[in-house]
Protein backbone atom coordinates (compact mmCIF):
# COMPACT_ATOMS: atom_id res chain seq x y z
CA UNK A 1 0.00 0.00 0.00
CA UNK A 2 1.62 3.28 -1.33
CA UNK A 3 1.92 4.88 2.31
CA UNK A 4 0.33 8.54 3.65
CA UNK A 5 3.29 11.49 3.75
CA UNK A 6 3.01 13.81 6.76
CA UNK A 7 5.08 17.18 6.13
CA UNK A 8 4.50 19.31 9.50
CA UNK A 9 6.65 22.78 10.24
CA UNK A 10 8.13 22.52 13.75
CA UNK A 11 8.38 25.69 15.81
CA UNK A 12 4.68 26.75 16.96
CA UNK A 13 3.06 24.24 14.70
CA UNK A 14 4.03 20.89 17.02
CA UNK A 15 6.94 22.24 19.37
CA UNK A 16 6.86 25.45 21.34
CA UNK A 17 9.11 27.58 23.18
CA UNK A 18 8.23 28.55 26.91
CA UNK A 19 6.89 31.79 25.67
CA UNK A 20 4.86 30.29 22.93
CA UNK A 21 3.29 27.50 25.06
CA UNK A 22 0.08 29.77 25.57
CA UNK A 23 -0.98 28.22 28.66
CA UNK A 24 -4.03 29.82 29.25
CA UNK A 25 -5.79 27.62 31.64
CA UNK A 26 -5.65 27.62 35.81
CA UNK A 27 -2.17 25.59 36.85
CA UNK A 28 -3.58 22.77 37.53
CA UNK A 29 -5.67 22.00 34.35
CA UNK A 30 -2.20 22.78 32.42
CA UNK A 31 -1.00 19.79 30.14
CA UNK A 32 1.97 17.78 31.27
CA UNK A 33 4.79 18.68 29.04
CA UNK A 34 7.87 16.65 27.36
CA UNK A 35 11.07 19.01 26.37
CA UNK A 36 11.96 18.00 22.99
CA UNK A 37 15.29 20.56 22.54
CA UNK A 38 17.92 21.60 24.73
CA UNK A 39 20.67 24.34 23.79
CA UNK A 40 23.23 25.22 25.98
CA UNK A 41 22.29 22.58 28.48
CA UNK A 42 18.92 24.65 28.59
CA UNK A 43 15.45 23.25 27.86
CA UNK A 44 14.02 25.03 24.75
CA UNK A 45 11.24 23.66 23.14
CA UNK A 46 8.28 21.32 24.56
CA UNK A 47 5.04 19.58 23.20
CA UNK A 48 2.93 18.23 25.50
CA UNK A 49 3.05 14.36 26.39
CA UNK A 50 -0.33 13.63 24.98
CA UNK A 51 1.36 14.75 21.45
CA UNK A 52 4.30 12.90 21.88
CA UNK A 53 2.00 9.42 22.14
CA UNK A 54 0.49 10.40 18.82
CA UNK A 55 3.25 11.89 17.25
CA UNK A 56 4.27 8.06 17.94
CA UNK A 57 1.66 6.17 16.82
CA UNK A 58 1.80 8.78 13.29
CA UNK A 59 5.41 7.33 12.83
CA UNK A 60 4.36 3.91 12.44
CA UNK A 61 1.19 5.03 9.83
CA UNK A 62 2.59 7.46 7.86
CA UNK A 63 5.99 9.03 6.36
CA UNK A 64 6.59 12.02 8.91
CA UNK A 65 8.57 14.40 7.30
CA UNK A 66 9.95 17.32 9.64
CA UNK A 67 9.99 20.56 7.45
CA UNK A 68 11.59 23.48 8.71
CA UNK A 69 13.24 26.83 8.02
CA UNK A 70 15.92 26.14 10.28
CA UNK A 71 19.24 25.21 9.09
CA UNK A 72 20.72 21.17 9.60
CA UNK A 73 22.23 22.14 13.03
CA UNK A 74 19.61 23.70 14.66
CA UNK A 75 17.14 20.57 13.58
CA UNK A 76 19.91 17.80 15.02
CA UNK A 77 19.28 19.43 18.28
CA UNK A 78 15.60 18.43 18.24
CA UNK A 79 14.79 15.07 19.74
CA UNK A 80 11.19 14.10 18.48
CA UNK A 81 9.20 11.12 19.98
CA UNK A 82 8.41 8.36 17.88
CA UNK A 83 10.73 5.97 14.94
CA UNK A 84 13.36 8.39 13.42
CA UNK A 85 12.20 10.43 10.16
CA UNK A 86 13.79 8.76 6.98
CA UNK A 87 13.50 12.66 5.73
CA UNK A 88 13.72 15.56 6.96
CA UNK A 89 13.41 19.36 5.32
CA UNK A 90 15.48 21.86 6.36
CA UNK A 91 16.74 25.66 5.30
CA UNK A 92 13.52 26.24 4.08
CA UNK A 93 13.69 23.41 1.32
CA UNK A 94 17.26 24.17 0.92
CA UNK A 95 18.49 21.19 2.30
CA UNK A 96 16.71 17.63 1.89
CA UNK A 97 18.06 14.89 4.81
CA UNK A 98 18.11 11.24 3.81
CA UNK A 99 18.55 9.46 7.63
CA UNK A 100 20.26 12.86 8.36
CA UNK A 101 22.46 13.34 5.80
CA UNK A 102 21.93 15.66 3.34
CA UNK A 103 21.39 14.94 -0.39
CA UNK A 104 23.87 16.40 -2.34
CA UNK A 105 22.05 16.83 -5.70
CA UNK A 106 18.87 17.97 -4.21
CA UNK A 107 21.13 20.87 -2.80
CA UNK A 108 22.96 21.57 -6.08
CA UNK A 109 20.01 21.54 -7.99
CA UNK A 110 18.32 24.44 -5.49
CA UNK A 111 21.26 26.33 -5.26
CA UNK A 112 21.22 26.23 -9.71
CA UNK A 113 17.72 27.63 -9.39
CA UNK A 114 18.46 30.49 -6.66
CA UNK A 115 21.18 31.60 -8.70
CA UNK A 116 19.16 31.76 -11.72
CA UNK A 117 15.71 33.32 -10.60
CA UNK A 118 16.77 35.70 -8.15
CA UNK A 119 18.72 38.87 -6.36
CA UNK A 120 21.67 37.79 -4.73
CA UNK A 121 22.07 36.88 -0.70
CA UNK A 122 24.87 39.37 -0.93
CA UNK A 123 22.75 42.23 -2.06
CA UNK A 124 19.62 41.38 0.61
CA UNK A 125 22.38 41.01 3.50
CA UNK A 126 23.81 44.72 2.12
CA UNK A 127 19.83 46.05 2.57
CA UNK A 128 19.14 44.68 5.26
CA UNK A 129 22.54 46.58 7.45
CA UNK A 130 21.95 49.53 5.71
CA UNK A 131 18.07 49.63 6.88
CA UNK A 132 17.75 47.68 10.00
CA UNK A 133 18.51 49.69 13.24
CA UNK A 134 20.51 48.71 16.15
CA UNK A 135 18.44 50.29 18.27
CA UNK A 136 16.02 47.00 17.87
CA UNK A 137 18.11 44.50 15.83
CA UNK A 138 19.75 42.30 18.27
CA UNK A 139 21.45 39.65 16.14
CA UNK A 140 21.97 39.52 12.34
CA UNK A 141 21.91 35.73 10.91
CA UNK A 142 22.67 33.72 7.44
CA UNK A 143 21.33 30.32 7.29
CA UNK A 144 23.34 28.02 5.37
CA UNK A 145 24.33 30.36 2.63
CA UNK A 146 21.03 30.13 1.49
CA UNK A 147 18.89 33.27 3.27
CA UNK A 148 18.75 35.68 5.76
CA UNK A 149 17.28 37.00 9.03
CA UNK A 150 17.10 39.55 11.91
CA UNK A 151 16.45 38.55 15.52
CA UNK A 152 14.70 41.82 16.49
CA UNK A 153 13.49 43.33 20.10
CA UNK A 154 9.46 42.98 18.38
CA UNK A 155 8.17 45.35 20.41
CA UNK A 156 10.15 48.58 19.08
CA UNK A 157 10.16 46.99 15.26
CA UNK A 158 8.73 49.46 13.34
CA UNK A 159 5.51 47.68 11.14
CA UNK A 160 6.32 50.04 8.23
CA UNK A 161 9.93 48.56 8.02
CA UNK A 162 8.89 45.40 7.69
CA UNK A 163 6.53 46.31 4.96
CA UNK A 164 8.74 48.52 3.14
CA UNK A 165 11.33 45.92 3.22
CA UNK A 166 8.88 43.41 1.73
CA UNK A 167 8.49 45.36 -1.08
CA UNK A 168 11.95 46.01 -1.53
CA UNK A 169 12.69 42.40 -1.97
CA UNK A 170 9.58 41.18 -4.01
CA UNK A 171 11.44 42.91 -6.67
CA UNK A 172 14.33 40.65 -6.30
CA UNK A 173 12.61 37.68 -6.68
CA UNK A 174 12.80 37.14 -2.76
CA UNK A 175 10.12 37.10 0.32
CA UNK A 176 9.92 38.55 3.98
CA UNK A 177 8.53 36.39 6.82
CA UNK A 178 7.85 37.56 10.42
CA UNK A 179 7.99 34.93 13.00
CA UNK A 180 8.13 35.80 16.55
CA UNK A 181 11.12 37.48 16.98
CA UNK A 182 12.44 37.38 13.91
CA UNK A 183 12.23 38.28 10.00
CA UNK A 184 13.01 36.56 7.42
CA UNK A 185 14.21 37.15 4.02
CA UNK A 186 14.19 34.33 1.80
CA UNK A 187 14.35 33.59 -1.77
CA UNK A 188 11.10 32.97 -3.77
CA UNK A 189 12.04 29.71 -5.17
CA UNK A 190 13.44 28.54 -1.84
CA UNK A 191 10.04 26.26 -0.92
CA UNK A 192 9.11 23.76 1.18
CA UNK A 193 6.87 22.39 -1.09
CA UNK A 194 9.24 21.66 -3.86
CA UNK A 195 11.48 19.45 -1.10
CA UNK A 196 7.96 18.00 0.03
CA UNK A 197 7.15 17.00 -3.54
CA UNK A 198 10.23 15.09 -4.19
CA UNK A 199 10.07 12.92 -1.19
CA UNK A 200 6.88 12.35 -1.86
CA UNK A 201 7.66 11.21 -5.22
CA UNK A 202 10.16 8.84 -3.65
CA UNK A 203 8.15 7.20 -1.21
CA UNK A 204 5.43 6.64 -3.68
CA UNK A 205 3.11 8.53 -1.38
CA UNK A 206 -1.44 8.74 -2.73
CA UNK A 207 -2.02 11.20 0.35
CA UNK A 208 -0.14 14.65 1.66
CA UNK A 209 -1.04 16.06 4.70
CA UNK A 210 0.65 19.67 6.40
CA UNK A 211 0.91 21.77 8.78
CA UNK A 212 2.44 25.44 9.40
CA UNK A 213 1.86 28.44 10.64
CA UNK A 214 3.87 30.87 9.37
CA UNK A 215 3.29 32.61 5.65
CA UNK A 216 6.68 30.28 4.91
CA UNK A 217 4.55 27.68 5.52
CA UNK A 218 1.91 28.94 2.56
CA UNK A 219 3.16 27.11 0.16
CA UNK A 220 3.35 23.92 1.49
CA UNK A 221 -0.30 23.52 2.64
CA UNK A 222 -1.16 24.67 -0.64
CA UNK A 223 0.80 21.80 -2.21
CA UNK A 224 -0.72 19.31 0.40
CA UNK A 225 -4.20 17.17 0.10
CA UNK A 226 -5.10 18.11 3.34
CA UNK A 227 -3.47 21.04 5.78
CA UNK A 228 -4.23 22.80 8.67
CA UNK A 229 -2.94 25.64 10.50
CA UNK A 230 -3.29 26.65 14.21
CA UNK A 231 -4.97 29.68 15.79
CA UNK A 232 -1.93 31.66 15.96
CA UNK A 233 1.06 32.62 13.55
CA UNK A 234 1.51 34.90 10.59
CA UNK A 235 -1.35 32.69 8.80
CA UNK A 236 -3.89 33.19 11.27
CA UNK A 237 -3.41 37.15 11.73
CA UNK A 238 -3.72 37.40 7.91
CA UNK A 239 -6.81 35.15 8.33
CA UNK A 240 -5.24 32.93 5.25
CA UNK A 241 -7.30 30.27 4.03
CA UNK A 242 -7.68 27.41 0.70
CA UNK A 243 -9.18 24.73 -0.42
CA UNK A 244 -8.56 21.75 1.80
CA UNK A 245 -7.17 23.93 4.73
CA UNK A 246 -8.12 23.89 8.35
CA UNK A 247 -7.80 26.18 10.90
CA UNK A 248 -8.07 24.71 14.37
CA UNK A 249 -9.11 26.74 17.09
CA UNK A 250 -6.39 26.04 19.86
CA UNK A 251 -3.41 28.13 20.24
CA UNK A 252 0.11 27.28 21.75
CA UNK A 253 1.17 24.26 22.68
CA UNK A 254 -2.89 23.12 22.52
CA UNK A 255 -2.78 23.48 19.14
CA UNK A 256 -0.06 21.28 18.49
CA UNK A 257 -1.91 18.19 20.30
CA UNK A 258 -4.75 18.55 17.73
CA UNK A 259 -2.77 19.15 15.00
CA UNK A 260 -1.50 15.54 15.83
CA UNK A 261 -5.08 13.71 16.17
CA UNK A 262 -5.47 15.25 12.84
CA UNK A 263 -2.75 13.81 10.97
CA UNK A 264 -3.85 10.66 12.74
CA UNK A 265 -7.32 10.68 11.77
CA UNK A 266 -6.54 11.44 8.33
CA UNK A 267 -3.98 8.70 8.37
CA UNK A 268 -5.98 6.21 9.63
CA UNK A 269 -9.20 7.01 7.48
CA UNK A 270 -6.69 6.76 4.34
């Protein structure tokens, strides 16, 4: 039986900071939670146990496929419940991870298409010192040679930056993303969904399901059978919805549990 594919975005779609937990009930109603990433001998990032049992049980129906924007290091710090993912998506698409190691000629062949469709990294790096002030930037990143970002104090960002610097850089073929506490600028044609269709076309997969909640996630709920999004997350606050897309009506941490029983459903009824 050609099996179900399961592409989910990590960060605040299944695994969630202490400040993006959103636990809004009394104490002692709160979910028990499992830490699923430590840096610098620090917890980081938690789901709650109940989503770690079905995160699990999806394992052994489905192909899960972790698809993030972070690069290979920051994903190798993540220790997910469940059998280890034969794939993994990372840099955005940039990178595709065949039991961890990355495919060589899936990167080549991305790096071939950046350099062909759009602006530089050189030239958004260049825009983005000369425009972004210190006065709220706090770090300045790249991610694997591939795109760009800002970890910003959010509260004095200025919403008119981040618009103006949108624009700036649809011209160049490349997109802004703000997540949190940071922005993004990425190339156009750097997608999950073209990483997502290629193992999908390897494992034979019928069925796609996603999940994401960022607009970096847009494209690959679009490319999906089935998606959902939680109640939270650039995709919410834009109120962003397609065919075949669900929005969920937990936030935090909550919403990653029923993301979860979704997948499973949807892999079961399949």
């Amino acid at each position: 039986m050609n099996p179900v594919l399961v592409a989910s975005d990590l960060d605040r779609t299944l695994i969630y900071s202490a400040a993006a937990l959103a636990l809004t009930m009394p104490d002692a109603r709160a979910p028990r939670l499992l830490c699923v990433e430590v840096h610098e001998s620090r917890p980081l990032s938690y789901m709650t146990e109940t989503a770690a049992g079905l995160l699990t049980d999806l394992g052994d129906r489905a192909v899960f496929v972790p698809t993030t924007t972070r690069t290979r290091k920051q994903y190798q710090r993540i220790n997910l419940p469940g059998p280890a993912p034969a794939y993994a998506i990372c840099a955005n698409g940039g990178h595709l991870l065949v039991d961890g190691v990355s495919d060589p000629d899936w990167h080549a062949a991305v790096l071939a298409r950046l350099a062909e469709e759009c602006a530089p990294l050189a030239e958004v790096q260049d825009q983005l010192v000369a425009t972004a002030d210190p006065l709220w930037v706090r770090k300045q990143r790249v991610a694997e040679d591939l795109f760009a970002y800002l970890v910003v104090e959010r509260e004095l960002l200025p919403g008119e930056w981040v618009k103006e610097l949108a624009v700036w850089a649809e011209n160049r073929g490349w997109t802004v993303s703000l997540q949190g506490r940071k922005v993004y600028a990425v190339p156009k044609p750097l997608t999950k969904s073209a990483a997502v269709r290629e193992v999908a076309r390897r494992c034979g997969a019928v069925l796609t399901l996603a999940a994401g909640d960022s607009l970096l996630d847009a494209d690959l709920l679009l490319a999906a059978d089935r998606g959902w999004r939680p109640a939270h997350g650039e995709l919410a606050d834009a109120d962003w919805t397609a065919p075949g897309i669900s929005a969920v009506p937990e936030r935090g941490v909550a919403a990653g549990e029923r993301i979860l029983r979704e997948f499973l459903k949807a892999a079961r009824e399949a």
